[in-house]
N, C-alpha and C. Protein backbone atom coordinates (compact mmCIF):
# COMPACT_ATOMS: atom_id res chain seq x y z
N UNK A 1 -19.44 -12.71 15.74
CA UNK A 1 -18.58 -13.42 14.84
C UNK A 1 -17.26 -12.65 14.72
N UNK A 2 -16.33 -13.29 14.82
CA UNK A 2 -14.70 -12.64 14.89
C UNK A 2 -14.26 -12.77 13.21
N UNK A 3 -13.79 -11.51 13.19
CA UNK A 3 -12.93 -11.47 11.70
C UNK A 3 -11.27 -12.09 11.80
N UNK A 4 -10.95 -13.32 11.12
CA UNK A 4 -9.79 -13.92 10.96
C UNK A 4 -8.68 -12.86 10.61
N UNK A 5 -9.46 -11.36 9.97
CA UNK A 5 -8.14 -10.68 9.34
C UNK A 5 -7.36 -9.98 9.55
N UNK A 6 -6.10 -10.00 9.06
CA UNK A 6 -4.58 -9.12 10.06
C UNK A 6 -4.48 -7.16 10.05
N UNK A 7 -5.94 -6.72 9.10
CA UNK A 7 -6.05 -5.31 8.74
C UNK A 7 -6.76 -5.12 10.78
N UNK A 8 -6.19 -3.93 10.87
CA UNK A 8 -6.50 -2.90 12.19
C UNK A 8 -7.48 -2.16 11.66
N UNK A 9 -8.81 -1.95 12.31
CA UNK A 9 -9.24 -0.59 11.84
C UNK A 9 -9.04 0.76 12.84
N UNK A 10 -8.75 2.06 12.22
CA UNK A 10 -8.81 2.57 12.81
C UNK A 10 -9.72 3.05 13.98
N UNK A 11 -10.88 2.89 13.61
CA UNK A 11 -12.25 2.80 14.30
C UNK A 11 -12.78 1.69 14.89
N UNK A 12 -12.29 1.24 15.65
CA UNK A 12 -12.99 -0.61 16.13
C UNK A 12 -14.13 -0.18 16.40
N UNK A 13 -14.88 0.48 16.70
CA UNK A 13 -16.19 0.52 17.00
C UNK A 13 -17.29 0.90 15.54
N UNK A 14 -16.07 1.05 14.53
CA UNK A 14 -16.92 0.54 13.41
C UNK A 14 -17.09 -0.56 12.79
N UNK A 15 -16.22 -1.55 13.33
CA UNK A 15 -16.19 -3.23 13.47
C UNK A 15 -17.84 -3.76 12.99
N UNK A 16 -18.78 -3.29 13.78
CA UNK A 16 -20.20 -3.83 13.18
C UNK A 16 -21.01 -3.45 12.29
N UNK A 17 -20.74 -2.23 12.02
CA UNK A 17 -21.19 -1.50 10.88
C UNK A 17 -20.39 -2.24 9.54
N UNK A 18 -19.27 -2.18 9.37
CA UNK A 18 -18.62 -2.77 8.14
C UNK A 18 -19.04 -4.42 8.11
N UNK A 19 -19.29 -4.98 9.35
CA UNK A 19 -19.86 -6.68 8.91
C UNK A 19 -21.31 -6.31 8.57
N UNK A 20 -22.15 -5.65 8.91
CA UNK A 20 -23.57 -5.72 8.33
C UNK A 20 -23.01 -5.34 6.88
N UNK A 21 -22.56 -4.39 6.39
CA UNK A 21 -21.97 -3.57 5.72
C UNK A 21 -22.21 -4.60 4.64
N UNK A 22 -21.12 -5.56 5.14
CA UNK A 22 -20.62 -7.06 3.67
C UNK A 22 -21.87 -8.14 3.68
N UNK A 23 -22.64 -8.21 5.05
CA UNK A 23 -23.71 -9.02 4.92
C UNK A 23 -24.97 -8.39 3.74
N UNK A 24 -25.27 -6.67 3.50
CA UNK A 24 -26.01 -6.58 2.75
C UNK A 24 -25.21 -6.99 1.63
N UNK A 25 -24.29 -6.12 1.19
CA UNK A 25 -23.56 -6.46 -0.29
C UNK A 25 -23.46 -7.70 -0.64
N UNK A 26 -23.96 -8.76 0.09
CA UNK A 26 -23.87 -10.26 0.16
C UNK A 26 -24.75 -10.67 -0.51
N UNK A 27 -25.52 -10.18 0.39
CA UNK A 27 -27.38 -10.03 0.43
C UNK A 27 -27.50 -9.84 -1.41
N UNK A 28 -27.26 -8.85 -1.73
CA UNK A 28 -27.80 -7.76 -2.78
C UNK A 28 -27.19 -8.74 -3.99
N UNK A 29 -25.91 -8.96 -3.76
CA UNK A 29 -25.17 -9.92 -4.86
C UNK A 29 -25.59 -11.45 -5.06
N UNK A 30 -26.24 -12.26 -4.04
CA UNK A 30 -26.85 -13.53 -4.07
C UNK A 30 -25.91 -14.36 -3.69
N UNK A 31 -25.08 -14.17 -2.45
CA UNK A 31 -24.08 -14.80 -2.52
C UNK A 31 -24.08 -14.91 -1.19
N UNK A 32 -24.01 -16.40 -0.66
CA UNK A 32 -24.04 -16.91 0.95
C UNK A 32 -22.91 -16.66 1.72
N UNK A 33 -22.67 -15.84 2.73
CA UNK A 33 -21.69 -16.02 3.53
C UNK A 33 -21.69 -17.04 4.71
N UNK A 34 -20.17 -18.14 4.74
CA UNK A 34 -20.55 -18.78 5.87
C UNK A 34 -20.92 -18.41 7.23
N UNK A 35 -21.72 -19.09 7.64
CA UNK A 35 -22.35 -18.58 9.15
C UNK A 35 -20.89 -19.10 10.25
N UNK A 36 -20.33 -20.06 9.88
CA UNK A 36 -18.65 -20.41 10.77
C UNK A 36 -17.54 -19.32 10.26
N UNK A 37 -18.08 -18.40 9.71
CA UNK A 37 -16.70 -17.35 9.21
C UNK A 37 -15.68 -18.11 8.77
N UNK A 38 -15.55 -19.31 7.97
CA UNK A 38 -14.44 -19.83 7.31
C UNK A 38 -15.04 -19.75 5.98
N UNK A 39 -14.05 -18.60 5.21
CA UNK A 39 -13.99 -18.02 3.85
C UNK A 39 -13.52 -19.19 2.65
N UNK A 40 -12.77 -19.88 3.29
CA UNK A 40 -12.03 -20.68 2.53
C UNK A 40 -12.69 -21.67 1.70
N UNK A 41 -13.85 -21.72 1.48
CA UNK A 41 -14.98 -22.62 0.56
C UNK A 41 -15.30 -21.71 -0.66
N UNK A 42 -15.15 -20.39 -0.48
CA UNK A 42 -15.81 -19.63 -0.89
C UNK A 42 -14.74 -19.07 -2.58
N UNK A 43 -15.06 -18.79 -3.52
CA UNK A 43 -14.48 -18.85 -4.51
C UNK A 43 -13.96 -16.83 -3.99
N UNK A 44 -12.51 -16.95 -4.90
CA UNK A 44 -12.27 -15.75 -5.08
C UNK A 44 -12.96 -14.76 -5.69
N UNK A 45 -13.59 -15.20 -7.04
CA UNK A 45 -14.58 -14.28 -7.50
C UNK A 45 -15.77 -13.78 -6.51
N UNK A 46 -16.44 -14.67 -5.98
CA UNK A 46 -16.92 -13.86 -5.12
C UNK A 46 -16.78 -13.23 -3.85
N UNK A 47 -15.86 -13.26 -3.15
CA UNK A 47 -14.83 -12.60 -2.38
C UNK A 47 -14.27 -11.20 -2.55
N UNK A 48 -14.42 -11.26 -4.18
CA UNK A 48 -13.67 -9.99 -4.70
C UNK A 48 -15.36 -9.26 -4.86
N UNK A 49 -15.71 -10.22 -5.41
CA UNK A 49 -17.31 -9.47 -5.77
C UNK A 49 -17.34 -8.39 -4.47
N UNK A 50 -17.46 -9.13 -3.55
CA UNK A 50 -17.67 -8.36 -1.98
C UNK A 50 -17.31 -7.21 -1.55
N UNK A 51 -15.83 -7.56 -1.76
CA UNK A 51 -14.96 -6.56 -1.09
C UNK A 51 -15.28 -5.34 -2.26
N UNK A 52 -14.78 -5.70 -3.86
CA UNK A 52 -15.20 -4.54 -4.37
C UNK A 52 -16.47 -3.54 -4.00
N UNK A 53 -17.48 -4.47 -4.12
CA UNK A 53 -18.68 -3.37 -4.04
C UNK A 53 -18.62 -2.85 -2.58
N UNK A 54 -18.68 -3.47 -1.37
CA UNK A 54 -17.94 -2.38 -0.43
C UNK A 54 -17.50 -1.22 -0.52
N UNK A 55 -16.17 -1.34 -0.95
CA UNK A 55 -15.52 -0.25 -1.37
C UNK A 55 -15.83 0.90 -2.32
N UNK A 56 -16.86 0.26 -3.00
CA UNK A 56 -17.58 1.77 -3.81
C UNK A 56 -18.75 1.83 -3.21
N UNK A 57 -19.25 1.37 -2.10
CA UNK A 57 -20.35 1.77 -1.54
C UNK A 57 -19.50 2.61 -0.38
N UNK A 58 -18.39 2.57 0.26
CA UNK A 58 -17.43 3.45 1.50
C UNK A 58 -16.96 4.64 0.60
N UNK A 59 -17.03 4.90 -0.35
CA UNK A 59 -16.16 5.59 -1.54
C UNK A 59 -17.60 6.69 -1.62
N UNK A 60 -18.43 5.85 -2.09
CA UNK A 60 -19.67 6.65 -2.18
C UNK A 60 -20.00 7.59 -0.96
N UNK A 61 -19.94 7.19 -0.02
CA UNK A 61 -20.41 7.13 1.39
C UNK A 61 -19.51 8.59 2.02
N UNK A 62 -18.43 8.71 1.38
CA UNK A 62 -17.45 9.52 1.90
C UNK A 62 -17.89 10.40 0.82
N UNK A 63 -17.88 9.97 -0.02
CA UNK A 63 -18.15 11.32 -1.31
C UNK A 63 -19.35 12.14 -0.79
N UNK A 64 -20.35 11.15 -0.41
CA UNK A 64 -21.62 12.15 -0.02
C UNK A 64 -21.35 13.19 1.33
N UNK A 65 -20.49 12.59 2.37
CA UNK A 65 -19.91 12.93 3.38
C UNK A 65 -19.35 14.62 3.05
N UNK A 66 -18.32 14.43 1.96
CA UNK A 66 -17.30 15.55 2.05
C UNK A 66 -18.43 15.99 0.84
N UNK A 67 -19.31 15.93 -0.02
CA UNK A 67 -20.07 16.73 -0.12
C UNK A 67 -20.74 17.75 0.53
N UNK A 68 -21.40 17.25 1.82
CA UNK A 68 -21.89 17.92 2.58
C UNK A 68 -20.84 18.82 3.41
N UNK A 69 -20.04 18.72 3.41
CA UNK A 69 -19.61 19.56 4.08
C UNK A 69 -18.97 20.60 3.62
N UNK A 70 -18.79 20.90 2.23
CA UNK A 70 -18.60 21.71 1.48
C UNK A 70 -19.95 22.98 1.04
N UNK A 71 -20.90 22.28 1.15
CA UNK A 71 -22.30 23.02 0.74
C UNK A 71 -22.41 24.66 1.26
């Protein structure tokens, strides 16, 4: 499935990791993502729902990261 969006990642080969990534947070929140990748049905609130928790699950993710490497 192709992402419509104009963000680059630095890592393209983390491209599939970040879509499972939003499919659990999807998952976990009760909230259907279309299987045609057209967002546009989909209300902003839960859009934001998404992306937020993402982002404190990558936030988390790095915290535990640069934890460890401080130890």
């Amino acid at each position: 499935m192709s992402s419509r969006s104009s963000n680059t990642l630095i890592v393209p080969q983390a491209n599939a990791a970040l879509d499972q990534l939003k499919y659990e947070v999807a998952q976990e929140l009760g909230i259907a993502i279309p299987q045609d990748g057209y967002y546009g049905n989909m209300t902003s609130r839960d859009t934001g729902s998404i992306g937020g928790s993402i982002t404190r699950r990558l936030v988390q993710i790095a915290e535990q990261s640069l934890a460890g490497q401080f130890k």
